[in-house]
Protein backbone atom coordinates (compact mmCIF):
# COMPACT_ATOMS: atom_id res chain seq x y z
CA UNK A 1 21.13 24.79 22.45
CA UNK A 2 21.50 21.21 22.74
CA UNK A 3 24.70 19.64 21.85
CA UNK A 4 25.77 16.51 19.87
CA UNK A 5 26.89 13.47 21.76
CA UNK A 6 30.22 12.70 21.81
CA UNK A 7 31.93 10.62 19.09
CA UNK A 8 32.11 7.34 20.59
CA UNK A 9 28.46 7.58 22.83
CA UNK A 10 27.37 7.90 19.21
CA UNK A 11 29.51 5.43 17.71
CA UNK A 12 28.27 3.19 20.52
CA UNK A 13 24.62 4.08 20.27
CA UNK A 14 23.98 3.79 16.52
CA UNK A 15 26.65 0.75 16.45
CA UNK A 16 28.92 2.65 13.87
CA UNK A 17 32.55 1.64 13.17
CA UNK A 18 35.21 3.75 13.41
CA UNK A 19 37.21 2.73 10.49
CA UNK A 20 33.97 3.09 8.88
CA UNK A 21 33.65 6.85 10.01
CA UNK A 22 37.08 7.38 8.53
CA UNK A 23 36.11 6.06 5.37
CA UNK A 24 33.66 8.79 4.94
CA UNK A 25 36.39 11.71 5.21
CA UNK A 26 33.53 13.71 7.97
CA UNK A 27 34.92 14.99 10.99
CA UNK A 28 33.00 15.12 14.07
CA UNK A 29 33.35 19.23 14.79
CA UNK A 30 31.55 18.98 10.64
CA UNK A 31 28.69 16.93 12.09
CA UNK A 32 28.63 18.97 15.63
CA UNK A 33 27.70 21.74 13.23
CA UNK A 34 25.25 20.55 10.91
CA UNK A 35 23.14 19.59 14.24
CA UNK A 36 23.05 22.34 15.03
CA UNK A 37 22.29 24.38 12.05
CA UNK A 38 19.18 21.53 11.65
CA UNK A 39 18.08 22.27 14.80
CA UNK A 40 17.91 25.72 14.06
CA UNK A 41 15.82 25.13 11.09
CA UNK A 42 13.42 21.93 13.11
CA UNK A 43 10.62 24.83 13.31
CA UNK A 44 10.81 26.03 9.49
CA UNK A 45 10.95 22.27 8.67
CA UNK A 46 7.63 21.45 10.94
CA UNK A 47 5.90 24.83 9.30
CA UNK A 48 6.30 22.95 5.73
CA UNK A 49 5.04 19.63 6.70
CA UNK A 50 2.22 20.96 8.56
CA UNK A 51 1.30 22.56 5.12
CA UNK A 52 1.98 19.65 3.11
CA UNK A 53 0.17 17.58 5.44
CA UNK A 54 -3.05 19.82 4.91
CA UNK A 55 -3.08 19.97 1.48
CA UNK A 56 -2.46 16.53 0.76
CA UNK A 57 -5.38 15.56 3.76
CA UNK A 58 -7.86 17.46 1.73
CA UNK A 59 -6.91 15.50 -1.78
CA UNK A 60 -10.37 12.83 -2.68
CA UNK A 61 -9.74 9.14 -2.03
CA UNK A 62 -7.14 9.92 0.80
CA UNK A 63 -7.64 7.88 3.48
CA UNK A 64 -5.53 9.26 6.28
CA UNK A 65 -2.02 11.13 6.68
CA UNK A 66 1.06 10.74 8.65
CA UNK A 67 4.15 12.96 9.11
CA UNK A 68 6.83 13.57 11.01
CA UNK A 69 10.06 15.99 10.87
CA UNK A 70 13.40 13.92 10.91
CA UNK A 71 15.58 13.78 14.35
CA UNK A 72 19.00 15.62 14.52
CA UNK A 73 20.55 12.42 15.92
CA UNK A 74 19.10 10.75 13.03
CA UNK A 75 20.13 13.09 10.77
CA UNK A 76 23.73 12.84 11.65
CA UNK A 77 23.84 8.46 11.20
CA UNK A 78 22.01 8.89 7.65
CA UNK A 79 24.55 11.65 6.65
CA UNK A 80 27.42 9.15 8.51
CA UNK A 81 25.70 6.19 6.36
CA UNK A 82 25.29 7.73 3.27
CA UNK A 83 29.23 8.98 2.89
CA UNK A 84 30.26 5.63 3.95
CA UNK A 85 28.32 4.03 1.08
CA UNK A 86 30.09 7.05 -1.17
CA UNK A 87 32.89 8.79 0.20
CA UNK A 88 33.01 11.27 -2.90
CA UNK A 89 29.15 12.36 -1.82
CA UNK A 90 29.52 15.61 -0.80
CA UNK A 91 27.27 17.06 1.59
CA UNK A 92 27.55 20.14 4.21
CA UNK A 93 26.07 22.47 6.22
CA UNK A 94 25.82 24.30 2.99
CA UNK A 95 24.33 20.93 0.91
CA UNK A 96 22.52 18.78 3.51
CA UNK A 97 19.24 20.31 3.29
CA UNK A 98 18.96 19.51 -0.98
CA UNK A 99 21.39 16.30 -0.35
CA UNK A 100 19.28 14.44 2.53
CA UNK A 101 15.66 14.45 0.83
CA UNK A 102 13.61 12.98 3.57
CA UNK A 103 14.06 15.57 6.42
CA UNK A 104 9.86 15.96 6.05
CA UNK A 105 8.21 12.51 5.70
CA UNK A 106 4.97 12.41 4.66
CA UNK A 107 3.00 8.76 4.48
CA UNK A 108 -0.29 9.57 2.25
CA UNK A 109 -2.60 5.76 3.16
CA UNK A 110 -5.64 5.01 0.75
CA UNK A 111 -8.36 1.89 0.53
CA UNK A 112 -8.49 0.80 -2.67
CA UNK A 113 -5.10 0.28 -4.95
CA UNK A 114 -7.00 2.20 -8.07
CA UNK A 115 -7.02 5.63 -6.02
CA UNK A 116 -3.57 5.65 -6.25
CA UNK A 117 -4.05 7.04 -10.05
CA UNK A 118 -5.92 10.11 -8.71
CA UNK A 119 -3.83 10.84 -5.46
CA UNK A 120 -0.75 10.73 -8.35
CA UNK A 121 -2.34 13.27 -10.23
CA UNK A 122 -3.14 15.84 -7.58
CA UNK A 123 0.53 15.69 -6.21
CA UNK A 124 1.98 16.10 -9.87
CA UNK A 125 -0.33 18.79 -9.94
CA UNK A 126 0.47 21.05 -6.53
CA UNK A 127 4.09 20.25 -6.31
CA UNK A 128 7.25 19.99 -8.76
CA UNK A 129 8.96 16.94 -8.68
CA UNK A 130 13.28 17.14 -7.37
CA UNK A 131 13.07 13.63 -8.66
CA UNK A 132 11.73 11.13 -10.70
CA UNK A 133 8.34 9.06 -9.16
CA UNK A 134 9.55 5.76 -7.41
CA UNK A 135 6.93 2.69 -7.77
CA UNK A 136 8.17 0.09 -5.64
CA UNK A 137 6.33 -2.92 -6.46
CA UNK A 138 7.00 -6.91 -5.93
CA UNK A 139 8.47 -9.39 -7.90
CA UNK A 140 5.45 -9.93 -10.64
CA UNK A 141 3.47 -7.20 -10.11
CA UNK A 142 2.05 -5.69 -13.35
CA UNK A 143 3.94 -2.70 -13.47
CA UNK A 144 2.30 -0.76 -16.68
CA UNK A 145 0.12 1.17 -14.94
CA UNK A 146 3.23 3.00 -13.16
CA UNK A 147 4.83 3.18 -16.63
CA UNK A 148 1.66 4.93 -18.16
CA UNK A 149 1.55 7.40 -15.47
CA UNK A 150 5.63 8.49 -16.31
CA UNK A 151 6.81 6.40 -12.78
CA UNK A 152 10.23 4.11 -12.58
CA UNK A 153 8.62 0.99 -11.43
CA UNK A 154 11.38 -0.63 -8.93
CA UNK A 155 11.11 -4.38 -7.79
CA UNK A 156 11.67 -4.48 -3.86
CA UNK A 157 14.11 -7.53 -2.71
CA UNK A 158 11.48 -7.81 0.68
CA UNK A 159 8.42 -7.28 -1.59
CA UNK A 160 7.96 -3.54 -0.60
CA UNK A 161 4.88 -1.41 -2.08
CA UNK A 162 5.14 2.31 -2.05
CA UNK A 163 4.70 5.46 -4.67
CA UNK A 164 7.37 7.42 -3.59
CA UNK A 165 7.74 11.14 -4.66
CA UNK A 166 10.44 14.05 -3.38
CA UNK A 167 8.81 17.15 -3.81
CA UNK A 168 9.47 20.89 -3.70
CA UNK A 169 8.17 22.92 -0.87
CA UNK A 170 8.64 26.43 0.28
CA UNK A 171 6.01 27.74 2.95
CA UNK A 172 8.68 29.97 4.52
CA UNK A 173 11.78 31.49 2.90
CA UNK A 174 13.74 28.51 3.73
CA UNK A 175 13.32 25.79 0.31
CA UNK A 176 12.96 22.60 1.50
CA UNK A 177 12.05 18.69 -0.13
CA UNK A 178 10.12 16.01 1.18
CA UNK A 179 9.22 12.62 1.27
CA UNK A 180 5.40 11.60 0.00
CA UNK A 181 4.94 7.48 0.29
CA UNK A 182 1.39 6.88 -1.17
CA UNK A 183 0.30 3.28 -0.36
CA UNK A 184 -2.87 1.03 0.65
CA UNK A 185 -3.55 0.19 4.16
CA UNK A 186 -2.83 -3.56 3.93
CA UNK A 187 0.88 -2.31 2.58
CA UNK A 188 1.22 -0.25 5.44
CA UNK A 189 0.30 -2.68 7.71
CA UNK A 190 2.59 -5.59 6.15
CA UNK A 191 5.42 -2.68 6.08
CA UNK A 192 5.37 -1.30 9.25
CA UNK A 193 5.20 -5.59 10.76
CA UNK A 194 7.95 -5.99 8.36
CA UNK A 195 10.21 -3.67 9.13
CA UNK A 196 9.50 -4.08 13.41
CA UNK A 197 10.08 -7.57 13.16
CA UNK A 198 13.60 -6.93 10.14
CA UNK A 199 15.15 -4.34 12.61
CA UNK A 200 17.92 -4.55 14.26
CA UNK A 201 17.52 -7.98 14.49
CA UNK A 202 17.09 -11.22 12.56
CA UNK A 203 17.36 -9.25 9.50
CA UNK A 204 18.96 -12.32 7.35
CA UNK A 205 16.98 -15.02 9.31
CA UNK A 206 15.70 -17.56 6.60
CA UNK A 207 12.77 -18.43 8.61
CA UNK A 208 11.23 -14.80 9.32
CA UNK A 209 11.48 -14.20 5.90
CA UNK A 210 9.83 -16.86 4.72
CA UNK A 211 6.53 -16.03 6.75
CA UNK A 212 7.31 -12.29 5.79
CA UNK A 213 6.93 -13.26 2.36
CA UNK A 214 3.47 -15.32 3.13
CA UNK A 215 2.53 -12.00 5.02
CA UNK A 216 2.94 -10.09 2.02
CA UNK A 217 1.06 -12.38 -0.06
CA UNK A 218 -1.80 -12.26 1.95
CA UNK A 219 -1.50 -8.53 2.38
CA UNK A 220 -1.17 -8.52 -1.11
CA UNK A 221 -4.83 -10.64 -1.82
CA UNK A 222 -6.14 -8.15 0.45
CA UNK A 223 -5.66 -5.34 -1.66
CA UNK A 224 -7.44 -7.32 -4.88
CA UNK A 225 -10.63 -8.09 -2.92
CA UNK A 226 -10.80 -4.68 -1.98
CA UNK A 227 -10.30 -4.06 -5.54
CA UNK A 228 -12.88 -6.70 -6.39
CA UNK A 229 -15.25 -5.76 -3.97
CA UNK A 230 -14.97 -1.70 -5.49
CA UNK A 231 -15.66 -3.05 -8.67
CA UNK A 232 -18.49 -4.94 -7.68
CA UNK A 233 -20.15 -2.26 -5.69
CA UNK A 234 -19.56 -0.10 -9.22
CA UNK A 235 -21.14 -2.80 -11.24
CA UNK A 236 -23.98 -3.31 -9.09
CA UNK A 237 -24.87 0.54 -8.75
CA UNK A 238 -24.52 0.56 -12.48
CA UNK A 239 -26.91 -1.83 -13.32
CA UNK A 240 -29.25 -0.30 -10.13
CA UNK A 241 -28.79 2.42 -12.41
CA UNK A 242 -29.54 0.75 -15.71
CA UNK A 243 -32.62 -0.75 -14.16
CA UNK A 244 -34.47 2.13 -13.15
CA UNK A 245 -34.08 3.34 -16.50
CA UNK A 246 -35.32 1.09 -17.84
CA UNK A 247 -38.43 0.26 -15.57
CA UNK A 248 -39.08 3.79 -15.94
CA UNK A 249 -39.20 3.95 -19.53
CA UNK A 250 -41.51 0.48 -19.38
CA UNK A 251 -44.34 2.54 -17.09
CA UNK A 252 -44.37 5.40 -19.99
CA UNK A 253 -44.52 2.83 -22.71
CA UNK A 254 -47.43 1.09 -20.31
CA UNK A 255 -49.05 4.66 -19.98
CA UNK A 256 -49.18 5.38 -23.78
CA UNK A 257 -50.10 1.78 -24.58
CA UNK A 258 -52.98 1.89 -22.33
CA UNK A 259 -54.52 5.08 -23.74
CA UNK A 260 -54.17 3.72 -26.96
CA UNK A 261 -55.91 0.87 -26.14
CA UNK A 262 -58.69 3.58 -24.95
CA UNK A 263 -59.23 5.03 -28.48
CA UNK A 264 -59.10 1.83 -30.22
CA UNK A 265 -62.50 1.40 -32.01
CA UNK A 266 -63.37 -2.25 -30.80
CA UNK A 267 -65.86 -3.53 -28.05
CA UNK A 268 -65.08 -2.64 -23.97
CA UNK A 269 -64.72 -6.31 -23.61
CA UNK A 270 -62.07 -6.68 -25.96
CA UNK A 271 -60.33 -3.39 -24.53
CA UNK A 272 -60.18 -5.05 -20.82
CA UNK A 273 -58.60 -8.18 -21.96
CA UNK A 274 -55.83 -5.92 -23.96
CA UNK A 275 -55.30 -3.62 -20.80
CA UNK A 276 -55.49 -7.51 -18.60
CA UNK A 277 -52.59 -8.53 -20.94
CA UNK A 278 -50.66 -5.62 -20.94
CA UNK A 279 -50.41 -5.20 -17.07
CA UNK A 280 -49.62 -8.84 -16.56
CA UNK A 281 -46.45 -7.76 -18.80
CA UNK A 282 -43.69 -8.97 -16.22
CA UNK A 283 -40.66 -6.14 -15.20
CA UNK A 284 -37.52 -7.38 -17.25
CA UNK A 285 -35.89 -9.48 -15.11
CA UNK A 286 -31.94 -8.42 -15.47
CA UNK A 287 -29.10 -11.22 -13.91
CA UNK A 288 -27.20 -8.99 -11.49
CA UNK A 289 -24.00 -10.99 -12.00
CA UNK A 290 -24.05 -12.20 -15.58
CA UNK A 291 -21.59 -9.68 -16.37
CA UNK A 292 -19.49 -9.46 -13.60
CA UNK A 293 -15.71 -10.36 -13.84
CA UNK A 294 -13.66 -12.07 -11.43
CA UNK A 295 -10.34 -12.52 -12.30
CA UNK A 296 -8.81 -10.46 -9.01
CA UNK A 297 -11.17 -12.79 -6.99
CA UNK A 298 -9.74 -15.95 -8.58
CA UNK A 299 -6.18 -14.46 -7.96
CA UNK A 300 -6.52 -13.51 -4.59
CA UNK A 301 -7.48 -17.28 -3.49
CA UNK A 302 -4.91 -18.84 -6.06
CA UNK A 303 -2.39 -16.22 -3.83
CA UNK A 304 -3.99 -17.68 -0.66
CA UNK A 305 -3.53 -21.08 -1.96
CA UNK A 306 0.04 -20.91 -2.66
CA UNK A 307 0.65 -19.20 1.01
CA UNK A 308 -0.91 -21.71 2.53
CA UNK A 309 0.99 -24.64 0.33
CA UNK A 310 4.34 -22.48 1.73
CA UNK A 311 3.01 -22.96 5.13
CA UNK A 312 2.89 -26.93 4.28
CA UNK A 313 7.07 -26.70 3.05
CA UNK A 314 7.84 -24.59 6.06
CA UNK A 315 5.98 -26.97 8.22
CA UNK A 316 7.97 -29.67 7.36
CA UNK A 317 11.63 -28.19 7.16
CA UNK A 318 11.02 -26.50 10.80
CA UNK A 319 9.43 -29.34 13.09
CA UNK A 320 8.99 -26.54 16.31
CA UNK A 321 6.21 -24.92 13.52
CA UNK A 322 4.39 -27.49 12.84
CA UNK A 323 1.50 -25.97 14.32
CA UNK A 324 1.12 -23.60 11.69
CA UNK A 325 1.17 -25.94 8.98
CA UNK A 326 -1.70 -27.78 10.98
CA UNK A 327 -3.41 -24.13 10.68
CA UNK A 328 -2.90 -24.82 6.60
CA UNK A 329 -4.62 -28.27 6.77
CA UNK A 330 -7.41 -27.06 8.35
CA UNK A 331 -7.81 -24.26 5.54
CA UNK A 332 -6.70 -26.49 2.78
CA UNK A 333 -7.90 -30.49 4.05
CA UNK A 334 -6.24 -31.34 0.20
CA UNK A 335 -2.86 -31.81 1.65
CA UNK A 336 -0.90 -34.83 2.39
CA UNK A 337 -1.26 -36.02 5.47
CA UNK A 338 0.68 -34.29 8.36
CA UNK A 339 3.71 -36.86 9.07
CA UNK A 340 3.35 -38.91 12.24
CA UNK A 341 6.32 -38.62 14.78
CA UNK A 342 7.65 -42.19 16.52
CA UNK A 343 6.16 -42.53 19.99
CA UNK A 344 9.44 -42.73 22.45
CA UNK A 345 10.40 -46.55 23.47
CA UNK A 346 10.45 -46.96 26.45
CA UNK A 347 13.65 -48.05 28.14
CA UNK A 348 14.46 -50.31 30.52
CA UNK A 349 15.69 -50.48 33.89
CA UNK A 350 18.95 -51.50 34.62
């Protein structure tokens, strides 16, 4: 069976400290076993996702699935990282399994941000919960909906969006929890930039944050012209709908119309010009977006409109950008005028 790496390879690879590592009262022959007791258990662990993974594939408005069964090595840093945050955390080769929740990650990706509701439901329904439902959400996000559906709604310092549940499992003998993230596409695409870009490096740099932030935003509009565009769709099936109704019912009022006409008791002259007016009767003309509402549309360009005003500030406090702010004038010609740099004197020969 495979065996740990030493202490300091470790130490070295995962950039660990060793007064750190003392902090956390673990000794290494502790963490030699617990890797391999978890390796030991790797194909147990895979069984359960596998299942997870079906079930939750099969649930309406999923879009696709993801998992993935977490790495010994990986195992051992979180457990080091976790007892340095709180030395009094206990966990062992007896406790890991319950104390580390995300050994099976599952990342659950859907179009539109109102599936959510229905993906939430399903999961409440085949699994019990070890803990309560996370909503991560961004600073001034309308949380209610997470709060009517019995979720902690958590702001996110980086402007994170995820559902995140830790669920009960047990395909085999061995009892194990896992990770479900439910989000949109655009999130996941913002998240997994995000975090590329925030790790290991430049994590604190003001300047990738700030165009994080714009990424989010934009990520963010995404998701309300999808849910615009879902809406719309609805509303225009519905009055599709609505229409054929009522045409129909028009051609059966026509029908009994015209064979009343046909028993009036008035001249055959008279009964033509009735039947002329009647079938130059016009179908009711209905206004296809008289009742449409647009507030997410509106929202998602006042969104745009404030990234691209951010592009403008950044432009100007970091001169080697200001070709991206130039992309902001072109998409918003309102702006001040880019400033003009001085031409270089020339100077003279001595």
């Amino acid at each position: 069976m495979a065996q740990l790496l030493s202490q300091a390879t470790f130490f070295e690879k995962y950039n660990i400290k060793e007064e750190d590592f003392n902090r956390t009262k673990l000794t290494w022959e502790d963490l030699s076993d617990i890797y391999r007791d978890y390796l030991e258990k790797v194909s147990s662990l895979e069984e359960a996702a596998i299942s997870i993974f079906r079930s939750l594939s099969k649930m309406a408005h999923v879009h696709s699935v993801r998992y993935r069964v977490k790495d010994a090595e990986h195992l051992i840093e979180k457990i080091i990282r976790k007892k340095r945050d709180n030395s009094d955390r206990e966990i062992t080769i007896a406790t890991y399994l319950t104390e580390i929740t995300d050994l099976i990650g599952i990342r659950v990706l859907h179009l539109f941000k109102e599936e959510w509701v229905a993906i939430h439901r399903n999961i409440l329904d085949m699994w019990n919960l070890k803990e309560t439902v996370i909503a991560y959400h961004r600073a001034g996000d309308n949380t209610d909906i997470f709060k009517e559906n019995k979720c902690t709604p958590k702001e996110h310092n980086n402007g994170y969006r995820s559902i995140h549940y830790i669920i009960e499992s047990q395909p085999t003998k061995l009892k194990v929890y896992a990770e479900i993230q439910v989000r949109t596409i655009f999130e996941e695409a913002w998240s997994e930039i995000d975090h590329s870009v925030r790790y290991p490096y430049d994590m604190d740099n003001p300047l990738l944050t700030q165009y994080l932030l714009i990424f989010n935003r934009l990520s963010g509009s995404a998701d309300e012209m999808g849910a615009f565009i879902l809406n719309l769709r609805n509303h225009l099936n519905k009055i599709h709908a609505d229409n054929a109704i009522i045409i129909k019912e028009k051609e059966e009022a026509t029908r009994q119309l015209q064979a009343a006409i046909k028993q009036l008791k008035i001249s055959e002259k008279e009964k033509r010009n009735l039947e002329a007016k009647l079938n130059n009767i016009k179908k009711p003309e209905i206004d296809t977006w008289a009742s449409i509402s647009t507030p997410e549309w509106l929202n998602s360009f006042t969104t745009l409109n404030n990234s691209l005003n951010i592009f403008n500030e950044i432009n100007t406090a970091y001169k080697p950008f200001q070709g991206i702010g130039r992309l902001a004038r072109i998409a918003q010609p309102n702006l001040p005028p880019e400033p003009q740099r001085a031409s270089p004197k020339p100077q003279k020969k001595k």
